[in-house]
PDB file of N, CA and C in Angstrom:
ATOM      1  N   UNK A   1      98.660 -10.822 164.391  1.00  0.00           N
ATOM      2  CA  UNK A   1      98.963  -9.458 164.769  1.00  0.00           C
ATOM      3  C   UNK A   1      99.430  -9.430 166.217  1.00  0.00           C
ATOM      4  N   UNK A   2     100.257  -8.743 166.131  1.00  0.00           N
ATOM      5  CA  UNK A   2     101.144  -8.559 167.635  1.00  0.00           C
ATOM      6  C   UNK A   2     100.984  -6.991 168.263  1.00  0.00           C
ATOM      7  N   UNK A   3     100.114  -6.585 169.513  1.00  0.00           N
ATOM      8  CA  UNK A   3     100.737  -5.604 170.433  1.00  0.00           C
ATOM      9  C   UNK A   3     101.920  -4.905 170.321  1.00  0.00           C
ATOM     10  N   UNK A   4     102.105  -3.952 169.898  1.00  0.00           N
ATOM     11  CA  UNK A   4     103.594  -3.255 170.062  1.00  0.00           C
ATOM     12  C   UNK A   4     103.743  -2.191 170.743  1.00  0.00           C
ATOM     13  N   UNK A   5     103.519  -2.799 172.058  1.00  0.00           N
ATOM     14  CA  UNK A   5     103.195  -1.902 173.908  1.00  0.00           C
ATOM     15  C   UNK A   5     104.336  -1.711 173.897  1.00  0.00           C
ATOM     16  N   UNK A   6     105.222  -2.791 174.235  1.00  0.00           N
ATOM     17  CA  UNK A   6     106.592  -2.374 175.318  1.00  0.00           C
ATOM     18  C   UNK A   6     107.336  -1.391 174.679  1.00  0.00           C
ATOM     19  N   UNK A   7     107.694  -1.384 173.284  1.00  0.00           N
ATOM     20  CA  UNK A   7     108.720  -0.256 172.601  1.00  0.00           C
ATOM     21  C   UNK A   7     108.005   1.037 172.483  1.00  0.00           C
ATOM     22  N   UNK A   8     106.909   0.783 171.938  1.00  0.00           N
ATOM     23  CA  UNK A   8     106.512   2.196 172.511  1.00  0.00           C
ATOM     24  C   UNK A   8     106.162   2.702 173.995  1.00  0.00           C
ATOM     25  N   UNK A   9     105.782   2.392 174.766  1.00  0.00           N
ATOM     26  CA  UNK A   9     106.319   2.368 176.137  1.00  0.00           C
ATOM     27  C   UNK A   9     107.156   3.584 176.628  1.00  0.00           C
ATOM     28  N   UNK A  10     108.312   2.062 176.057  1.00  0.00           N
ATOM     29  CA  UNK A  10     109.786   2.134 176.691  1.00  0.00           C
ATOM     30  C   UNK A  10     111.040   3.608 175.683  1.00  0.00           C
ATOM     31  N   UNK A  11     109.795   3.651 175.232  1.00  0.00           N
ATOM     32  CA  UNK A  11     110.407   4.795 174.160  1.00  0.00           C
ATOM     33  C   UNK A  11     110.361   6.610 174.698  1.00  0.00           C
ATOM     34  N   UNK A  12     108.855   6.427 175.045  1.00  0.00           N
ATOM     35  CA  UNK A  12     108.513   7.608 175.756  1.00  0.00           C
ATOM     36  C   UNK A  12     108.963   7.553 177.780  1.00  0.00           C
ATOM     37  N   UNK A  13     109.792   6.545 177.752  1.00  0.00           N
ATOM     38  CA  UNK A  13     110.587   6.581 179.240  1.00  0.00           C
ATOM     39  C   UNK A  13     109.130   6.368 179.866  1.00  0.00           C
ATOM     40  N   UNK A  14     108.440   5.357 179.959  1.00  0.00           N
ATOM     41  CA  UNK A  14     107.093   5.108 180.680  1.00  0.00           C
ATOM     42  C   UNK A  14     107.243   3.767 181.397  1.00  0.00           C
ATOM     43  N   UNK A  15     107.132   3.748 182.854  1.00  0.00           N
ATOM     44  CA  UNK A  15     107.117   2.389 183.762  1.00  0.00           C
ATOM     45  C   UNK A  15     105.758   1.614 183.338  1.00  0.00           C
ATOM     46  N   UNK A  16     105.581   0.399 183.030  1.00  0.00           N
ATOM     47  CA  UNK A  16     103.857  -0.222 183.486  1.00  0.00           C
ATOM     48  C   UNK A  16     103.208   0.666 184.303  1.00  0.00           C
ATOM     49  N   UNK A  17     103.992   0.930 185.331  1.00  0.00           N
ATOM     50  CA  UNK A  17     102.916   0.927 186.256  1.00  0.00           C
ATOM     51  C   UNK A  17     102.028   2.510 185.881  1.00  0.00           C
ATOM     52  N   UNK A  18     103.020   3.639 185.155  1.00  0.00           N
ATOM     53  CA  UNK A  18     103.170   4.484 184.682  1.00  0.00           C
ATOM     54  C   UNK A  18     102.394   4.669 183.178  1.00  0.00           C
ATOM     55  N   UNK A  19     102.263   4.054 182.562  1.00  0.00           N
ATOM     56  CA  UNK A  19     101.191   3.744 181.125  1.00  0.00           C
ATOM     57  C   UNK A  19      99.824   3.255 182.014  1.00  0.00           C
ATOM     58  N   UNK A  20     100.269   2.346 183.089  1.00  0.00           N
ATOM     59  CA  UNK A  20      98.275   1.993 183.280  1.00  0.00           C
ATOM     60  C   UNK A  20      97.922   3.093 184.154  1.00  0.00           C
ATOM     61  N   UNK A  21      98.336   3.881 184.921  1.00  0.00           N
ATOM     62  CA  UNK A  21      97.712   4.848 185.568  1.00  0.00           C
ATOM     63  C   UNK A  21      97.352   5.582 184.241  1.00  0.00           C
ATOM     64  N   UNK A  22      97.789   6.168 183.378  1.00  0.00           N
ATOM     65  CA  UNK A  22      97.559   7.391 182.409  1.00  0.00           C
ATOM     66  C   UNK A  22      96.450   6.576 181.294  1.00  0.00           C
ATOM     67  N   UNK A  23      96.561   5.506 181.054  1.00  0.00           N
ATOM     68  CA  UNK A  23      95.161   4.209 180.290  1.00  0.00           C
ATOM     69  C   UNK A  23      94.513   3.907 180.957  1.00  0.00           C
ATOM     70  N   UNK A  24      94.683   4.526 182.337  1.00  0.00           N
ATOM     71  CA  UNK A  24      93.217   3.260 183.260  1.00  0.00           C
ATOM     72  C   UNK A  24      92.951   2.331 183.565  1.00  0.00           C
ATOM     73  N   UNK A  25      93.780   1.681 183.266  1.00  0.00           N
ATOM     74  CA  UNK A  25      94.073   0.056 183.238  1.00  0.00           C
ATOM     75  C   UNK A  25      94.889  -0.650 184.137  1.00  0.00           C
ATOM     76  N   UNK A  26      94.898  -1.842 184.618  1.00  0.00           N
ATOM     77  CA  UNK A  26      95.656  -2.126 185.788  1.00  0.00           C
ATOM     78  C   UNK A  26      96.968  -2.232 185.134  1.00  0.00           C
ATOM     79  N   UNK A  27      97.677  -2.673 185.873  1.00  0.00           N
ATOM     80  CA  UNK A  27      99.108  -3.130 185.984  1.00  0.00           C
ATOM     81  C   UNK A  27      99.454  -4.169 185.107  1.00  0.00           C
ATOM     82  N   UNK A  28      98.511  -5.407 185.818  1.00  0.00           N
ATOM     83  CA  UNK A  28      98.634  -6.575 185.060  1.00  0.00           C
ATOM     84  C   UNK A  28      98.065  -6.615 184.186  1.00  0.00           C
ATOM     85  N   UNK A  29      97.241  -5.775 183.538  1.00  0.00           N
ATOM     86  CA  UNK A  29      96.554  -5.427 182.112  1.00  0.00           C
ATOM     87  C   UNK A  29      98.184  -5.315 180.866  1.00  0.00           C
ATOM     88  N   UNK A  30      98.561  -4.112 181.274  1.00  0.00           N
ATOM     89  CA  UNK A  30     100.075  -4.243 180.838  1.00  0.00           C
ATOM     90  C   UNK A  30     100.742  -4.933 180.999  1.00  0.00           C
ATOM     91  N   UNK A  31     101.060  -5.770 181.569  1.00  0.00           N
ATOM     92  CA  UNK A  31     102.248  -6.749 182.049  1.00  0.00           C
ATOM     93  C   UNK A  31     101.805  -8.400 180.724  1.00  0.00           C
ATOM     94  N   UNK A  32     100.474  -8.514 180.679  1.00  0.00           N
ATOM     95  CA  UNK A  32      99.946  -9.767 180.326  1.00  0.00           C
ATOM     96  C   UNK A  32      99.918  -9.073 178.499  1.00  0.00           C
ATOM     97  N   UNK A  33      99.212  -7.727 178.558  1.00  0.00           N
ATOM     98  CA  UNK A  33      99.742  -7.759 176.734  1.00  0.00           C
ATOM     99  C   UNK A  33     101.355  -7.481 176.545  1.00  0.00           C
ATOM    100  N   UNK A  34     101.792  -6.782 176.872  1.00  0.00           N
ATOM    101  CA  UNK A  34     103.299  -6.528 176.539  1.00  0.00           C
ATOM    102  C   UNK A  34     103.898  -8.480 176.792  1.00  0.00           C
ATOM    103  N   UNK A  35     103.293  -9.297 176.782  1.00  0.00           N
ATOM    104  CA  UNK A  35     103.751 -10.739 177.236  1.00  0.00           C
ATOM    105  C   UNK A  35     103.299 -11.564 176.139  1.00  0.00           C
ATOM    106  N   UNK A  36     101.968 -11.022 175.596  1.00  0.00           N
ATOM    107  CA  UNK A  36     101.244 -11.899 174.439  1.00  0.00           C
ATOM    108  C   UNK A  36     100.766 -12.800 175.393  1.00  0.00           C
ATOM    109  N   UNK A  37     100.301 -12.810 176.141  1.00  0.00           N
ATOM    110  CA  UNK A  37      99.316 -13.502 177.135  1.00  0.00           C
ATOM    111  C   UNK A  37      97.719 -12.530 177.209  1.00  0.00           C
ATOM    112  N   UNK A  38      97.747 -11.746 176.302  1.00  0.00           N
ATOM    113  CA  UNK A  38      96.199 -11.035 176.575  1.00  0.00           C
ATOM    114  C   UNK A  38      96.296 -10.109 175.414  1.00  0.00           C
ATOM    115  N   UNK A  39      95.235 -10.685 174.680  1.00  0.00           N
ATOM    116  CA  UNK A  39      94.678  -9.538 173.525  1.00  0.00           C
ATOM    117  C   UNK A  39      94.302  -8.523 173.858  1.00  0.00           C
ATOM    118  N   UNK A  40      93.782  -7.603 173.891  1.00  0.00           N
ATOM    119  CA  UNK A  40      93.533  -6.192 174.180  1.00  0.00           C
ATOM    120  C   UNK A  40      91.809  -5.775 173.946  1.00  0.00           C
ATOM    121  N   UNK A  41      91.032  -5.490 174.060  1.00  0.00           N
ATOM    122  CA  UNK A  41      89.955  -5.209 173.578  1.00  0.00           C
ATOM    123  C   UNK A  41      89.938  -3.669 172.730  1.00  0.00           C
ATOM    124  N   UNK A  42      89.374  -3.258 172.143  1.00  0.00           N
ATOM    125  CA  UNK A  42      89.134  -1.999 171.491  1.00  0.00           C
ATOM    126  C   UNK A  42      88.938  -1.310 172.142  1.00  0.00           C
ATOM    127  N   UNK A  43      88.295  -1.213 173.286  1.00  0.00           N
ATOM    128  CA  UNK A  43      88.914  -0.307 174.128  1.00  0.00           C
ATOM    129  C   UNK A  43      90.124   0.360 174.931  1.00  0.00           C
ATOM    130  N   UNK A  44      90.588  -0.823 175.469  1.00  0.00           N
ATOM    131  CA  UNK A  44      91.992  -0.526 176.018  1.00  0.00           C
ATOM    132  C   UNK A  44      92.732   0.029 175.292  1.00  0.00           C
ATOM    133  N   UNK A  45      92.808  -0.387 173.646  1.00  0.00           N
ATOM    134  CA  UNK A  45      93.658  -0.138 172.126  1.00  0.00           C
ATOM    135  C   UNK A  45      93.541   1.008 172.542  1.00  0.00           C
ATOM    136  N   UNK A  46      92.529   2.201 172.364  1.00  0.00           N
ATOM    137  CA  UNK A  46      91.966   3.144 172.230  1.00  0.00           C
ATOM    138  C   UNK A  46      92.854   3.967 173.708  1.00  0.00           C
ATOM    139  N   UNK A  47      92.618   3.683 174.689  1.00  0.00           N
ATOM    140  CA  UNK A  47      93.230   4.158 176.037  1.00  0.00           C
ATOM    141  C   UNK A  47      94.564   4.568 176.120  1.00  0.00           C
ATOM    142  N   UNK A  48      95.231   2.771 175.752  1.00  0.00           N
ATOM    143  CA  UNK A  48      96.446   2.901 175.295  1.00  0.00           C
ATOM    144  C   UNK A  48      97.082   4.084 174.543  1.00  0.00           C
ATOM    145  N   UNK A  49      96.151   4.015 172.733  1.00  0.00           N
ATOM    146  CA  UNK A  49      96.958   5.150 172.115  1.00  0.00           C
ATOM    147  C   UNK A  49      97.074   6.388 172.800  1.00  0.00           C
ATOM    148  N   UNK A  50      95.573   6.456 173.195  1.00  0.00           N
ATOM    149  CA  UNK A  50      95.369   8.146 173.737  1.00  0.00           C
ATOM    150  C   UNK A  50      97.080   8.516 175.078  1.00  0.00           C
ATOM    151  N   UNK A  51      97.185   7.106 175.771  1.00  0.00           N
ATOM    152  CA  UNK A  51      98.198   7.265 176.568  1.00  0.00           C
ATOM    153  C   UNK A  51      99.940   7.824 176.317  1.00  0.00           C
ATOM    154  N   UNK A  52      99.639   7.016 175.274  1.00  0.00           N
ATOM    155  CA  UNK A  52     100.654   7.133 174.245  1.00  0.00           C
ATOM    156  C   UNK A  52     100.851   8.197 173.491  1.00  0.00           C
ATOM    157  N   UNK A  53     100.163   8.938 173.241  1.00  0.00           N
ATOM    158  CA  UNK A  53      99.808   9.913 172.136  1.00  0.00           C
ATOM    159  C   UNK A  53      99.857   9.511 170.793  1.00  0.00           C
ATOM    160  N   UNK A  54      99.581   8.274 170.513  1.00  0.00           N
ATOM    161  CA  UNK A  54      99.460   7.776 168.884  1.00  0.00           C
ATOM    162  C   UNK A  54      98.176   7.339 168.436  1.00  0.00           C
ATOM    163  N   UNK A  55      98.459   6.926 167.009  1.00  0.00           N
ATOM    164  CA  UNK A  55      97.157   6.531 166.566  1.00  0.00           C
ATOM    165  C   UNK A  55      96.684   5.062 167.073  1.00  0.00           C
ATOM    166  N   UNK A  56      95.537   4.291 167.340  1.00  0.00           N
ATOM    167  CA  UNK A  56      95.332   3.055 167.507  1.00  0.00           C
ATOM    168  C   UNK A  56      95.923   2.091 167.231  1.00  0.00           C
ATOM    169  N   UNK A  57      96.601   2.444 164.982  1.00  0.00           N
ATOM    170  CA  UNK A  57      97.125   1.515 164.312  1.00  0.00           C
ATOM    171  C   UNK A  57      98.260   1.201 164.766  1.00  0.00           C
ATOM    172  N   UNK A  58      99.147   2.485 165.357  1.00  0.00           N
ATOM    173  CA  UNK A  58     100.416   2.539 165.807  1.00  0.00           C
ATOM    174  C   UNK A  58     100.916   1.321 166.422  1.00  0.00           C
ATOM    175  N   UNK A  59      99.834   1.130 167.190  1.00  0.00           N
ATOM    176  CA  UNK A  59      99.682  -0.140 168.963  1.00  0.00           C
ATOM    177  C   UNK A  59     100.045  -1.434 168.046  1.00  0.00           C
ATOM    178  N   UNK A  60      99.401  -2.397 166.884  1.00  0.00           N
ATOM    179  CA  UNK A  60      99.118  -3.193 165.977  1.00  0.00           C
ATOM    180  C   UNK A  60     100.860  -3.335 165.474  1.00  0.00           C
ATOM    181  N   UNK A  61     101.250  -4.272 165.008  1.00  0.00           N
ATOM    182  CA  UNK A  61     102.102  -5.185 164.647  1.00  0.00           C
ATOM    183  C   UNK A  61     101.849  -6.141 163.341  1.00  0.00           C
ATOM    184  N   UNK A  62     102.026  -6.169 162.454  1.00  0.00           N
ATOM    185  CA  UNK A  62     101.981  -7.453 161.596  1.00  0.00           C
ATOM    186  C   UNK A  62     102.912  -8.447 161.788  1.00  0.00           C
ATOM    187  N   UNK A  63     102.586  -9.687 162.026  1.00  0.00           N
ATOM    188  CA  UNK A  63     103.590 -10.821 162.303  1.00  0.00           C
ATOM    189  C   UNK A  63     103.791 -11.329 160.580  1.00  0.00           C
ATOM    190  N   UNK A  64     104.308 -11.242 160.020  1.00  0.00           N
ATOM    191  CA  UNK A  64     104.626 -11.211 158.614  1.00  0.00           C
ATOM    192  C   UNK A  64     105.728 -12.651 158.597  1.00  0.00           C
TER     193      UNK A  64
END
């Protein structure tokens, strides 16, 4: 399963630096999942969507 940060993101016109202020989360929190260098915990998932305005599942990817 793959993160699917950056397009949604980059969809709602949102900088990194701009998604982790509104998730709480640092910078390099974003920078390292949108990279696949850092799984996410259930929390952040959770931060994320709320940031986003989507559901949790939204965030999730199947590598198929």
């Amino acid at each position: 399963m793959r993160i699917n940060l950056k397009q949604l993101r980059e969809s709602r016109f949102l900088t990194q630096r701009e998604l982790a202020a509104k998730a709480h989360v640092g910078v390099s929190t974003i920078v390292r999942i949108e990279k696949g260098r850092q799984v996410p915990t259930f929390q952040t998932i959770k931060r994320l969507a709320v940031a986003l305005a989507v559901d949790p599942s939204e965030l999730a990817q199947r590598d198929d």
